[in-house]
Protein backbone atom coordinates (compact mmCIF):
# COMPACT_ATOMS: atom_id res chain seq x y z
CA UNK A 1 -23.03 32.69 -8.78
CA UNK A 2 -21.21 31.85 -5.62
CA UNK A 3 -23.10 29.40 -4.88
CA UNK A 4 -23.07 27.72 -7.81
CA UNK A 5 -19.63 27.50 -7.41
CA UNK A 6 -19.31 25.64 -4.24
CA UNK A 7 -21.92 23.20 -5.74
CA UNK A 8 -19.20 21.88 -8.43
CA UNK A 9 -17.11 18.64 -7.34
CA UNK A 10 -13.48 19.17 -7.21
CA UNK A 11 -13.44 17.45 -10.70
CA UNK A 12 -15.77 19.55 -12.45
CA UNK A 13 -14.35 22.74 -10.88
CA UNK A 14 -10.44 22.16 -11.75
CA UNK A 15 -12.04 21.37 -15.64
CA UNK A 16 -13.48 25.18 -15.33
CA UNK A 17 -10.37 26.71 -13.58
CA UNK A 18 -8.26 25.11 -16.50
CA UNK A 19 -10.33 26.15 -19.09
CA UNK A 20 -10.78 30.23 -17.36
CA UNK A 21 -14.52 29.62 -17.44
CA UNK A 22 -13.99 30.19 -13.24
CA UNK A 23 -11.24 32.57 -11.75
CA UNK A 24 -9.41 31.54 -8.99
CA UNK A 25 -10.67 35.14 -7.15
CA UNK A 26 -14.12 34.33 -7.56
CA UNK A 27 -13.81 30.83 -5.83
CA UNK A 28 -11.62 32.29 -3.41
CA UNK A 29 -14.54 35.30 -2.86
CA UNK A 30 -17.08 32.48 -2.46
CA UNK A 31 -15.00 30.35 -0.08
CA UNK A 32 -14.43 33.18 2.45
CA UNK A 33 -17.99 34.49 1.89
CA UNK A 34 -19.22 30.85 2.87
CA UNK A 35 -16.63 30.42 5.57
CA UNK A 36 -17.84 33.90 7.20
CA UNK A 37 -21.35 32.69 6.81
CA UNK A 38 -21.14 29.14 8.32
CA UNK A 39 -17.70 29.09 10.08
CA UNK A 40 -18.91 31.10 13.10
CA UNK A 41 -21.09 28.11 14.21
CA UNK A 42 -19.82 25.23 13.01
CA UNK A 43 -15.77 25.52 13.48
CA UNK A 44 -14.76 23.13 10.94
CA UNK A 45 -11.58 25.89 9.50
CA UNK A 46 -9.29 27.37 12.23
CA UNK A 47 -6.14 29.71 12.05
CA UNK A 48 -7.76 31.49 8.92
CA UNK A 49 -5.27 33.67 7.00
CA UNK A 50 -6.22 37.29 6.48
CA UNK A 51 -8.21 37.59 3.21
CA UNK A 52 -6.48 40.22 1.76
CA UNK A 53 -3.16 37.83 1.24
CA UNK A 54 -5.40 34.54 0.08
CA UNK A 55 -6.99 36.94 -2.47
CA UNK A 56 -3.81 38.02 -3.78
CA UNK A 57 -2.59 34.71 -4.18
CA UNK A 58 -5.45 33.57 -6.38
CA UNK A 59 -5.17 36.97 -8.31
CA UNK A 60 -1.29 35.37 -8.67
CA UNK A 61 -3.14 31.48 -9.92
CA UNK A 62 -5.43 33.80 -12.60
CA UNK A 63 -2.39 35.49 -13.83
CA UNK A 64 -0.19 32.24 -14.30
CA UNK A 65 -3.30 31.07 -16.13
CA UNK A 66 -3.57 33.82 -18.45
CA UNK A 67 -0.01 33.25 -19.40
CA UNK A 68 -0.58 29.38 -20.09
CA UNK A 69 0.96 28.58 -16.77
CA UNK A 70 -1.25 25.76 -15.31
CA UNK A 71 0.24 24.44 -12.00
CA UNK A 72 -1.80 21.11 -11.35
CA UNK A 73 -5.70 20.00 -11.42
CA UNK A 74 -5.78 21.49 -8.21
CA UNK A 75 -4.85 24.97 -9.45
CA UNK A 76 -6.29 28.02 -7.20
CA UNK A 77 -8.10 25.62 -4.92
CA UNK A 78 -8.26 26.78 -1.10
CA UNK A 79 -7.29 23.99 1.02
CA UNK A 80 -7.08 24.21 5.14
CA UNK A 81 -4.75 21.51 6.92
CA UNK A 82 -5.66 19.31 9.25
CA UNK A 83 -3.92 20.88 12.04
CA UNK A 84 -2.25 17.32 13.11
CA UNK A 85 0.25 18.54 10.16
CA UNK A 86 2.60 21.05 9.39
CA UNK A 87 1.82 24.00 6.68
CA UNK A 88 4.42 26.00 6.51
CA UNK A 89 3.36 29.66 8.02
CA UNK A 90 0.35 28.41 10.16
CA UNK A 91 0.85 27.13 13.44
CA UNK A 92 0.42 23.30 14.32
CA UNK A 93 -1.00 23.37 17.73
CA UNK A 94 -2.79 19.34 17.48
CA UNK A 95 -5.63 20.78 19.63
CA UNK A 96 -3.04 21.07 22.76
CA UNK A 97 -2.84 23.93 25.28
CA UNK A 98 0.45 21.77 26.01
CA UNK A 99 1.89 22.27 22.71
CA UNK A 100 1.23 26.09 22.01
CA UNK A 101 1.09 27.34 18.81
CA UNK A 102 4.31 26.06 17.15
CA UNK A 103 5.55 27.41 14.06
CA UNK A 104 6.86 24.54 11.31
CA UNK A 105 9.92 25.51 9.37
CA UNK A 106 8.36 23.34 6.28
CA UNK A 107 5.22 21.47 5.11
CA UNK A 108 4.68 17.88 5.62
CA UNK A 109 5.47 16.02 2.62
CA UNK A 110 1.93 15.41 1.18
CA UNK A 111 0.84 19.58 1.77
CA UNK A 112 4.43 20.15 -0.44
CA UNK A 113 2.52 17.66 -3.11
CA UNK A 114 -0.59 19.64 -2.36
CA UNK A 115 0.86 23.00 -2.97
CA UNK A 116 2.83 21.73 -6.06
CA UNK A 117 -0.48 20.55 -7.69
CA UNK A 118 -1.58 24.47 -7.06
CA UNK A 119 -3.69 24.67 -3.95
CA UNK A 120 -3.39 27.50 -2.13
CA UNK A 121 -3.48 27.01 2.14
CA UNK A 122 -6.32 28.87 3.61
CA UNK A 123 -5.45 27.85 7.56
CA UNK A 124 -6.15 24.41 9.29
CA UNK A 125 -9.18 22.22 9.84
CA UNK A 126 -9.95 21.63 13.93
CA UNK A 127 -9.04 18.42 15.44
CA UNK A 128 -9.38 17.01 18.73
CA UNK A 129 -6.74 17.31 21.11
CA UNK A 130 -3.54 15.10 19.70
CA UNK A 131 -5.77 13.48 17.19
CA UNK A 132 -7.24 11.32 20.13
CA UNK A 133 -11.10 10.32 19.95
CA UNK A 134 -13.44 10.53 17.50
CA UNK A 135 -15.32 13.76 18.80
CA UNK A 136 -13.69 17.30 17.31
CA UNK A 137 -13.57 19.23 20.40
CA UNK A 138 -10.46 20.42 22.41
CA UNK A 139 -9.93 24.02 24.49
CA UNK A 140 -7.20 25.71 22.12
CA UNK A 141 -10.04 26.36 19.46
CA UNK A 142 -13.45 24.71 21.21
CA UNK A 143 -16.27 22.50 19.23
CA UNK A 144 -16.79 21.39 15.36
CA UNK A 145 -20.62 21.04 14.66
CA UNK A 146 -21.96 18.49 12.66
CA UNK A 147 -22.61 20.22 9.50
CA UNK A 148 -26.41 18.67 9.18
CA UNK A 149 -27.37 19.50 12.99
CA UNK A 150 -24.83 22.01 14.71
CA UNK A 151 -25.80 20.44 18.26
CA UNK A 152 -24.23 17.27 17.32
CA UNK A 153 -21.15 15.53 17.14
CA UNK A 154 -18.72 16.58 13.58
CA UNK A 155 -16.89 12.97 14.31
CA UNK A 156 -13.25 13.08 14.31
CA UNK A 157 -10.91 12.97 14.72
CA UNK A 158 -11.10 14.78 11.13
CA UNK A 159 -14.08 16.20 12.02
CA UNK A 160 -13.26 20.08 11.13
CA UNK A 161 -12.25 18.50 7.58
CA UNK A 162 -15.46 17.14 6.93
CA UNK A 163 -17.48 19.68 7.73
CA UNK A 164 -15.71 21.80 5.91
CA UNK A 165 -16.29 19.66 2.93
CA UNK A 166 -19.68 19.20 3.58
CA UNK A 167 -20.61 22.55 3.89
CA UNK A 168 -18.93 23.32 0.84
CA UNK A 169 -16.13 25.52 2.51
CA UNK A 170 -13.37 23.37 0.78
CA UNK A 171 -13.51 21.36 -2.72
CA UNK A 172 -11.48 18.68 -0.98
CA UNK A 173 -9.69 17.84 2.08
CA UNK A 174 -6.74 16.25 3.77
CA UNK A 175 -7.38 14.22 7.01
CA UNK A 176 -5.46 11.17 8.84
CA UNK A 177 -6.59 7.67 10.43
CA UNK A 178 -5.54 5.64 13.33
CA UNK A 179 -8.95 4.70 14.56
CA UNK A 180 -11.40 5.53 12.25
CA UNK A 181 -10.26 9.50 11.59
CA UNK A 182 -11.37 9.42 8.09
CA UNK A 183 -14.28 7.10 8.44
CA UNK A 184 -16.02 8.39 11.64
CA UNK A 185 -16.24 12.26 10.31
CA UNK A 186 -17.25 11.22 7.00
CA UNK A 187 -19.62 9.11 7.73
CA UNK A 188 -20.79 11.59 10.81
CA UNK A 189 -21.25 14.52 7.81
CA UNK A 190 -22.32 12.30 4.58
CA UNK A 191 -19.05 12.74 2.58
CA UNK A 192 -16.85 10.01 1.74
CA UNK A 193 -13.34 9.66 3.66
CA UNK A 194 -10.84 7.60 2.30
CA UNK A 195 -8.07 5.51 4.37
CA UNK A 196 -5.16 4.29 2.04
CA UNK A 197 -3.45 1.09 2.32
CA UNK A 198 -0.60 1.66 5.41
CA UNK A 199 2.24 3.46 3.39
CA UNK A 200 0.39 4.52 0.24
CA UNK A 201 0.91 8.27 2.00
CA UNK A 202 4.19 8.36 3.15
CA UNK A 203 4.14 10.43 6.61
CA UNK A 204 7.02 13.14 6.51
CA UNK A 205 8.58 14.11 8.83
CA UNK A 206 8.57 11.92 11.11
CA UNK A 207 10.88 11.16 14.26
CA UNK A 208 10.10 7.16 13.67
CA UNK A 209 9.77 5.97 10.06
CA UNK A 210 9.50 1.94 11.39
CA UNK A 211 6.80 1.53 14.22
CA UNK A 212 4.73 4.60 14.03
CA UNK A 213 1.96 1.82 11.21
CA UNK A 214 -1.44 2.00 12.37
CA UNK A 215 -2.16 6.39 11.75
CA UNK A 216 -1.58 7.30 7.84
CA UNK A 217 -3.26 10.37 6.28
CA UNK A 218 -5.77 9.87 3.39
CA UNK A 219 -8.38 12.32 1.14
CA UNK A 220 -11.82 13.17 1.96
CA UNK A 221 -13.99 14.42 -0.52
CA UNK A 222 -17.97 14.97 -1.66
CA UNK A 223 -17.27 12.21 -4.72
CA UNK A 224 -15.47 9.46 -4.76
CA UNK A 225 -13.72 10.99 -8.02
CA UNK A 226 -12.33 13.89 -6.13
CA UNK A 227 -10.88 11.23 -2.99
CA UNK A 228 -8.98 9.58 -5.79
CA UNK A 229 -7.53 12.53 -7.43
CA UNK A 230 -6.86 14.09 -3.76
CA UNK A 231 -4.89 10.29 -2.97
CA UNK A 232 -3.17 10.50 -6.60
CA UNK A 233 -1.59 14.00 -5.23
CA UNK A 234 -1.02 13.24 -1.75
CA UNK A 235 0.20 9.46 -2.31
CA UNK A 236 3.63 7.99 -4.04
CA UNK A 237 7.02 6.23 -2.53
CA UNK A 238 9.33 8.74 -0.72
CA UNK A 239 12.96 7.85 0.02
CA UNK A 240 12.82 9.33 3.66
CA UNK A 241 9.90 7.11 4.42
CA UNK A 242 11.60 3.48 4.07
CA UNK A 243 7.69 1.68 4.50
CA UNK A 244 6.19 3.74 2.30
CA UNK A 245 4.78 2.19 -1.13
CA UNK A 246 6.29 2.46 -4.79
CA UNK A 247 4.08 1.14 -6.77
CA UNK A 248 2.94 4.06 -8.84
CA UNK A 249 -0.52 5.94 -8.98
CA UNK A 250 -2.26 7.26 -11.85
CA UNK A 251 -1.82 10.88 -12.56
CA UNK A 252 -4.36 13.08 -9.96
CA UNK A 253 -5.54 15.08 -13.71
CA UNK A 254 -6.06 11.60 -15.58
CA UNK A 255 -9.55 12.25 -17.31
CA UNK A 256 -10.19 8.99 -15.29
CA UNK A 257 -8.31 7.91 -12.49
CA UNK A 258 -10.56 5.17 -11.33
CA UNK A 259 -10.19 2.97 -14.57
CA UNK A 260 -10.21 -0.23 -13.38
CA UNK A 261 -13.44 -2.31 -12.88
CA UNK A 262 -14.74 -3.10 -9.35
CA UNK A 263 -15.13 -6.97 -8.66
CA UNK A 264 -18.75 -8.32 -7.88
CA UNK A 265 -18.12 -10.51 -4.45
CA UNK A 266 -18.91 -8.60 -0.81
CA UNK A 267 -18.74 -9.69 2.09
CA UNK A 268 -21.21 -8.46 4.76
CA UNK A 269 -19.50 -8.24 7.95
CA UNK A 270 -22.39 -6.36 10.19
CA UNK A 271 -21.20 -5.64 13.41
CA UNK A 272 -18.09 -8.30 13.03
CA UNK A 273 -19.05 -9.75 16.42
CA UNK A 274 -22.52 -10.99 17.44
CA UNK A 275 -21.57 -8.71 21.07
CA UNK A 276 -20.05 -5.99 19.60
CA UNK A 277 -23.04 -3.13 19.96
CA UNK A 278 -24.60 -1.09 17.62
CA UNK A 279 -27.36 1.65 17.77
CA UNK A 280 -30.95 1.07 16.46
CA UNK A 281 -31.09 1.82 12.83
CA UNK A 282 -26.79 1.39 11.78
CA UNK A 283 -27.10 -2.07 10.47
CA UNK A 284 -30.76 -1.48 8.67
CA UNK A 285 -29.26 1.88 6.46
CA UNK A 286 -26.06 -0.53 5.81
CA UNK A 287 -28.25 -3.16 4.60
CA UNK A 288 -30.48 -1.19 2.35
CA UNK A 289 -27.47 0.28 0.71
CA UNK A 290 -26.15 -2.91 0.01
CA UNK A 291 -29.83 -4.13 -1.13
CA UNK A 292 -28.95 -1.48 -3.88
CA UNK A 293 -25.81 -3.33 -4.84
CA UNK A 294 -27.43 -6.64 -5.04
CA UNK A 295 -30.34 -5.20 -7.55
CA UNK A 296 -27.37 -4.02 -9.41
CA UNK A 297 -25.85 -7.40 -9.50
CA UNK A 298 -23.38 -7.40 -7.22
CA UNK A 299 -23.40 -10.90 -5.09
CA UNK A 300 -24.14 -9.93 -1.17
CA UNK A 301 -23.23 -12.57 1.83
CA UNK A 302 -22.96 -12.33 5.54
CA UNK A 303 -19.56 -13.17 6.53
CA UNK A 304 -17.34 -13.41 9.84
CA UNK A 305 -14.47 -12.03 10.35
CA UNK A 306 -12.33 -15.82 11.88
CA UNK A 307 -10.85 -14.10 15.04
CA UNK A 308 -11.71 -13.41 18.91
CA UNK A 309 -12.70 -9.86 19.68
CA UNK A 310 -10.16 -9.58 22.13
CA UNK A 311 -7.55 -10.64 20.41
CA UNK A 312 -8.41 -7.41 18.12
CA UNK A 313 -9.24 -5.20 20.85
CA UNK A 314 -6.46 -6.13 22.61
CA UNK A 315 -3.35 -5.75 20.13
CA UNK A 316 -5.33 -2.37 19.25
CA UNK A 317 -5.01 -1.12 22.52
CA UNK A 318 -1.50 -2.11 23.53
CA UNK A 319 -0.11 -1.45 19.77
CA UNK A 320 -1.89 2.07 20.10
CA UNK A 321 -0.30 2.14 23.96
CA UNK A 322 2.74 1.92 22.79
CA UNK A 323 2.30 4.85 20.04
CA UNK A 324 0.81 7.62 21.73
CA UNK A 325 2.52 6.85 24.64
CA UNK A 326 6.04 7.56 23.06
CA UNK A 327 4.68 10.24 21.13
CA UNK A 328 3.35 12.18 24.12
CA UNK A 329 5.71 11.14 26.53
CA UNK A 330 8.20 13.99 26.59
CA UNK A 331 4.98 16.20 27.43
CA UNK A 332 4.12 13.86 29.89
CA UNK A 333 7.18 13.97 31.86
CA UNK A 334 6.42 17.83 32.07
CA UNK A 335 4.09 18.20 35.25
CA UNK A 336 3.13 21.68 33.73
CA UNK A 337 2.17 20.37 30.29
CA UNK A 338 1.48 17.44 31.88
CA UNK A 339 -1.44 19.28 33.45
CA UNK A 340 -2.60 20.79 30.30
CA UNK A 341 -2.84 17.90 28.44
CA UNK A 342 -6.43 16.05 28.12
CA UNK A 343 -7.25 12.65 30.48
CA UNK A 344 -7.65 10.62 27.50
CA UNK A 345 -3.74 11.67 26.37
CA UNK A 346 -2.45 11.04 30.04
CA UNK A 347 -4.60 7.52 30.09
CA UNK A 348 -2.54 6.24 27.00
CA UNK A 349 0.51 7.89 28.48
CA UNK A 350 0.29 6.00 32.00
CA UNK A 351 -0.95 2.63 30.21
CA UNK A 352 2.12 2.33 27.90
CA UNK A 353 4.47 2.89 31.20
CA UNK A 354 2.53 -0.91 32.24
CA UNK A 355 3.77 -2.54 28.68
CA UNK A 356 6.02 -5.21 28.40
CA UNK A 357 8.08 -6.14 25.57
CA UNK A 358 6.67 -9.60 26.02
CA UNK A 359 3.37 -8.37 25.24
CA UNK A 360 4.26 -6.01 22.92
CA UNK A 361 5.32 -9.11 20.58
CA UNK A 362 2.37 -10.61 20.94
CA UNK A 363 0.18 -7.33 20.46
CA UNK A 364 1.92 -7.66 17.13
CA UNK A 365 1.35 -11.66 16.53
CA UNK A 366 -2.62 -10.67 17.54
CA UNK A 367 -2.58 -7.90 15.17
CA UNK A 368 -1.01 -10.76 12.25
CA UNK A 369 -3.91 -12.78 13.08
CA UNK A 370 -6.90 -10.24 12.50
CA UNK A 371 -4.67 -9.53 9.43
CA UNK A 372 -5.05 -13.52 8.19
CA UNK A 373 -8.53 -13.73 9.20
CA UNK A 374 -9.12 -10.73 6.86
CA UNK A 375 -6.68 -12.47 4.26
CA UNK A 376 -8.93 -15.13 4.25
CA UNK A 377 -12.15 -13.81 3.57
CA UNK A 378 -10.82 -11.79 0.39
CA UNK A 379 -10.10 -15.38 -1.26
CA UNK A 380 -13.56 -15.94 -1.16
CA UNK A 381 -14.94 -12.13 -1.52
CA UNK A 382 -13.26 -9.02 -3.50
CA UNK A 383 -14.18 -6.36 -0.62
CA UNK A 384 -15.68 -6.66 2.80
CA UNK A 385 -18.19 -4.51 4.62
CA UNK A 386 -19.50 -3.20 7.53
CA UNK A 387 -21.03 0.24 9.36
CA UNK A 388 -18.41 3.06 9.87
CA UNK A 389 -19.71 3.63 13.12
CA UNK A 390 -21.45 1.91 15.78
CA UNK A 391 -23.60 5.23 16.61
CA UNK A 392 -25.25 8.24 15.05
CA UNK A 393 -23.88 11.55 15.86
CA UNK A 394 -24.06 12.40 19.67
CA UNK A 395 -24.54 15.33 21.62
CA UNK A 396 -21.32 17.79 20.72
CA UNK A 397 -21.21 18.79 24.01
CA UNK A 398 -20.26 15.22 24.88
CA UNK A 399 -16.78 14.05 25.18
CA UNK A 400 -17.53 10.27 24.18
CA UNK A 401 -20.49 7.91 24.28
CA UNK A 402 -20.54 6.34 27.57
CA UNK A 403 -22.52 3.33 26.54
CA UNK A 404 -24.00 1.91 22.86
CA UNK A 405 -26.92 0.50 22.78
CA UNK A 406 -27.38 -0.15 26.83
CA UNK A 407 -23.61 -2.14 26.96
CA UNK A 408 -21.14 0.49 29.20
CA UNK A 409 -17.76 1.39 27.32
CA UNK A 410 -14.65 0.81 29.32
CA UNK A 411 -12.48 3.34 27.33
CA UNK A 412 -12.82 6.83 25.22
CA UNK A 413 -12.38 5.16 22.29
CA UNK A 414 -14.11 1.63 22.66
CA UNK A 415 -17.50 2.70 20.96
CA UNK A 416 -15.43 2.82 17.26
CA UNK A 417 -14.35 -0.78 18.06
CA UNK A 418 -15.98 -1.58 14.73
CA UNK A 419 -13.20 0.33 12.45
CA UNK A 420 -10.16 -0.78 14.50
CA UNK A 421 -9.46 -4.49 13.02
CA UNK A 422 -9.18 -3.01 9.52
CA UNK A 423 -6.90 -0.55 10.65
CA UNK A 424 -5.16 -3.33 12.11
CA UNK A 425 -4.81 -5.23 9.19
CA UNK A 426 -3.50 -2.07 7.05
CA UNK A 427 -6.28 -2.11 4.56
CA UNK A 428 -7.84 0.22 2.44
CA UNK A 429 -10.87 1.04 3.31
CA UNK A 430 -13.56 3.78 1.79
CA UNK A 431 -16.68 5.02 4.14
CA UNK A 432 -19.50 5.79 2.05
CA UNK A 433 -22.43 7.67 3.14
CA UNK A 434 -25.60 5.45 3.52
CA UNK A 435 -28.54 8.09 4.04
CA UNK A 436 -30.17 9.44 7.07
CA UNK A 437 -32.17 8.26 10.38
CA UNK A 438 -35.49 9.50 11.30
CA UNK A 439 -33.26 12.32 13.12
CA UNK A 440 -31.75 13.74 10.05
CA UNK A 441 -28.66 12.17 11.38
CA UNK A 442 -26.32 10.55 8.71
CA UNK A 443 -24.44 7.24 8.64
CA UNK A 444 -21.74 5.56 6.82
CA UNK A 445 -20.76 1.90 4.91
CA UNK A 446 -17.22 1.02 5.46
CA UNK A 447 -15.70 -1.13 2.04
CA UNK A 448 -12.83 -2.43 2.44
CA UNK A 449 -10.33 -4.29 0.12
CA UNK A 450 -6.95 -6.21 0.22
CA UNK A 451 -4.25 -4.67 0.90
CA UNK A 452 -2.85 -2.23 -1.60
CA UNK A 453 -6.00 -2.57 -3.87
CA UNK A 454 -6.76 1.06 -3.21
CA UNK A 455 -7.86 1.72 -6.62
CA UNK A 456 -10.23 -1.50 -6.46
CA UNK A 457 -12.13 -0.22 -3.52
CA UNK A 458 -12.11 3.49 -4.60
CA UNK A 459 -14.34 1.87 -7.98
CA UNK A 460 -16.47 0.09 -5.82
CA UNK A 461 -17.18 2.81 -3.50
CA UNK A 462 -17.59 4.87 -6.93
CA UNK A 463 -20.31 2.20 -8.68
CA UNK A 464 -22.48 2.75 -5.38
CA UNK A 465 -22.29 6.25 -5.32
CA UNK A 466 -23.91 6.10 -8.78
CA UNK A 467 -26.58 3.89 -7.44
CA UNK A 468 -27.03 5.89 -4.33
CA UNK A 469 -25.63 9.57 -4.64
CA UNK A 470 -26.12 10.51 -0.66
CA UNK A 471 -23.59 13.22 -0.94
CA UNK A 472 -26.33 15.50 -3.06
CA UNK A 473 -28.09 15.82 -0.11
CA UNK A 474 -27.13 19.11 1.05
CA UNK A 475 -27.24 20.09 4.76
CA UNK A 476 -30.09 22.44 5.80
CA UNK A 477 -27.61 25.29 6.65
CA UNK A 478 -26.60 25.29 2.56
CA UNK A 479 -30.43 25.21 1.79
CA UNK A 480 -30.77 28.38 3.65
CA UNK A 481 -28.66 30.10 2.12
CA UNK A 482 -29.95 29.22 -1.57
């Protein structure tokens, strides 16, 4: 019967929940069962509460139930946090020996929308140190597996969230984005990840509501259904966030809240550059998946995205400088923490020290220029595409892939070049899995639309998981267990 459980969507299951045909204890037994079976090795779910208080708290959900007290479509759902955010009661530690393990005197805005709907917080989901590179490792809580071969990379930098999801530890999941966060796990652990238009998630609190625009958070999810509820929950305009969008979403418990129809014009990007590298086998899954959409009439056509790849790579890098740099800095100026802290957060750290305003502006005229190119394309196409990735999952005990496909990368991050012009350009963009290589190993299709046509690219990305339902491949550890 457990089992059975965690095999339900997030859809299906709040239906069940609402209707008492599933108790919140028994999905909350099953969770921690599958979390003590799987969590050992894997490490997608860290700072677990004690079991005895989690199963009280569902025991609370049933009894608000029996008395016709529904909370929200997520009622009795364990959730962990991506531990880049506050939950009030768990520490945040971001992965950082430097930071410790602070306690939060509240919950970020979207885990109080969570909790409102009627989640209930199980712990957080592991993250690399500070959120930087897309590899889940760091030494306050060690490795996330991948959850369909434990010796490779989970992705990140929300890689403990989609694990967790993909071993069905979670019915959903939060995660965040500044360089492919959402995209790289997902498409590392066959789910799909989800990164919103810049704003549609309003990021509170916040010591900068004006600068801090490439990072937002976004759902993550085994359907494309469940992302869009997850976004209708965590999403919607907040006063303290000044950036942050008001146009409204649909309700999270609409019977549908996908309604609208997906247009039929996509542009094939590839590898956006004829240089930029990818490994053996990316580009053929990403073509054969959209082979599928063609058959189904969708119109298919290579594309280019009109703009040097440095003039990308290089507002990307100062732009992302200038972020982390002020973020981290007061650590930084620590020579203790300073020790503590990872060479990829010192790196960014020391770089944005060398940044002048003068190229700070025109970091920020590049960025407006990948943002036309793209602006341009979507008058001729309704969504773009290309891989999520430009490798399969690596080796977990390595801390980044030194080269792709025989070309040598000159930073940590410079092997997910491929997502970093859309997070440029503040679109919203969907990574959908594509299938497996020889290996076993899986890969993602990023589909990306204009900005703010979230909804648009969630029905898109929903159309081909009808075609191509990837996500019902289950990884070997679940068939184990069956």
């Amino acid at each position: 019967m457990s089992d059975a459980i965690l095999q339900l969507d997030a859809s299906t299951l709040a239906r069940r929940i609402a209707a008492r045909e599933i108790s919140c204890r028994a999905l909350m037994q099953a969770s921690l069962a599958r979390i003590a079976q799987l969590n050992p090795l894997h490490n997608a779910i860290v700072s677990l509460r004690p079991a005895e208080q989690l199963l009280a708290e569902a025991d609370a959900r049933d009894a608000a139930l029996a008395r016709g007290e529904a909370t929200g479509w997520m009622h009795g759902f364990p959730i962990a946090i991506k531990d880049l955010s506050d939950a009030e009661g768990l520490p945040t530690t971001l992965g950082s020996r430097a930071v410790g393990r602070r306690m939060p005197a509240a919950d970020a805005l979207f885990v109080q929308r969570i909790r409102r709907a009627g989640a209930i917080v199980i712990g957080k989901t592991n993250t690399p140190e500070f959120g930087l590179g897309s590899h889940t490792y760091n030494e306050v809580f060690g490795i996330t597996r991948n959850a369909y071969d434990p010796r490779k990379s989970a992705g990140g930098s929300s890689g403990g969230a989609a694990v967790a999801l993909a071993l069905g530890l979670l019915p959903v999941a939060d995660g965040s984005d500044m360089g492919g966060s959402l995209r790289n796990p997902a498409a590392f652990n066959n789910i799909v990840g989800f990164r919103p238009s810049r704003g549609r998630v309003p990021a509170m609190p916040a010591e900068d509501v004006f600068f801090q625009q490439l990072g937002t958070e976004g759902p993550m999810g085994r359907t494309t259904e469940d992302v869009a509820r997850l976004l209708c929950t965590m999403g919607g305009w907040d006063a303290r966030a000044p950036l942050s969008l008001a146009d409204p979403l649909p309700d999270a418990a609409a019977p549908d809240p996908i309604a609208c129809v997906p247009g039929q014009r996509i542009g094939w990007l590839g590898s956006l550059w004829p240089d930029l590298p990818l490994e053996p086998g990316i580009r053929e899954l990403c073509e054969a998946a959209l082979r599928k959409l063609e058959a189904a009439g969708y119109a298919v056509e290579p594309c280019t995205l009109d703009v040097p790849r440095d003039t990308s790579w290089t507002a990307w890098l100062r732009l992302r400088q200038m972020l982390v740099g002020g973020k981290l800095g007061a650590l930084y100026a620590q020579p203790v923490l300073r020790a503590q802290m990872k060479s990829e957060a010192r790196w960014e750290v020391e770089q944005s020290f060398q940044l002048t305003a003068a190229q700070l502006y025109q970091a920020t005229v590049q960025r407006t220029a990948v943002y036309q190119a793209f602006r341009r394309l979507f008058e001729r196409y309704d969504y773009v595409a290309a891989p999520s990735a430009q490798v399969f999952p690596f080796e977990a005990e390595l801390h980044w892939p030194q080269s792709v496909a025989g070309v040598a990368m000159d930073t940590y991050h410079r092997w997910m070049e491929i997502v970093t012009p859309f997070t440029l350009a503040s679109l919203p963009v969907a990574s959908v899995p594509v299938g497996f290589n020889a290996a076993g190993l899986a890969m993602g299709l990023q589909l990306a639309g204009p900005a703010r046509a979230d909804l648009r690219v969630l029905a898109l990305a929903r159309a081909f998981e009808a075609i191509a339902p990837w996500t019902r491949q289950r990884p070997p550890a679940l068939a184990a267990l069956s």
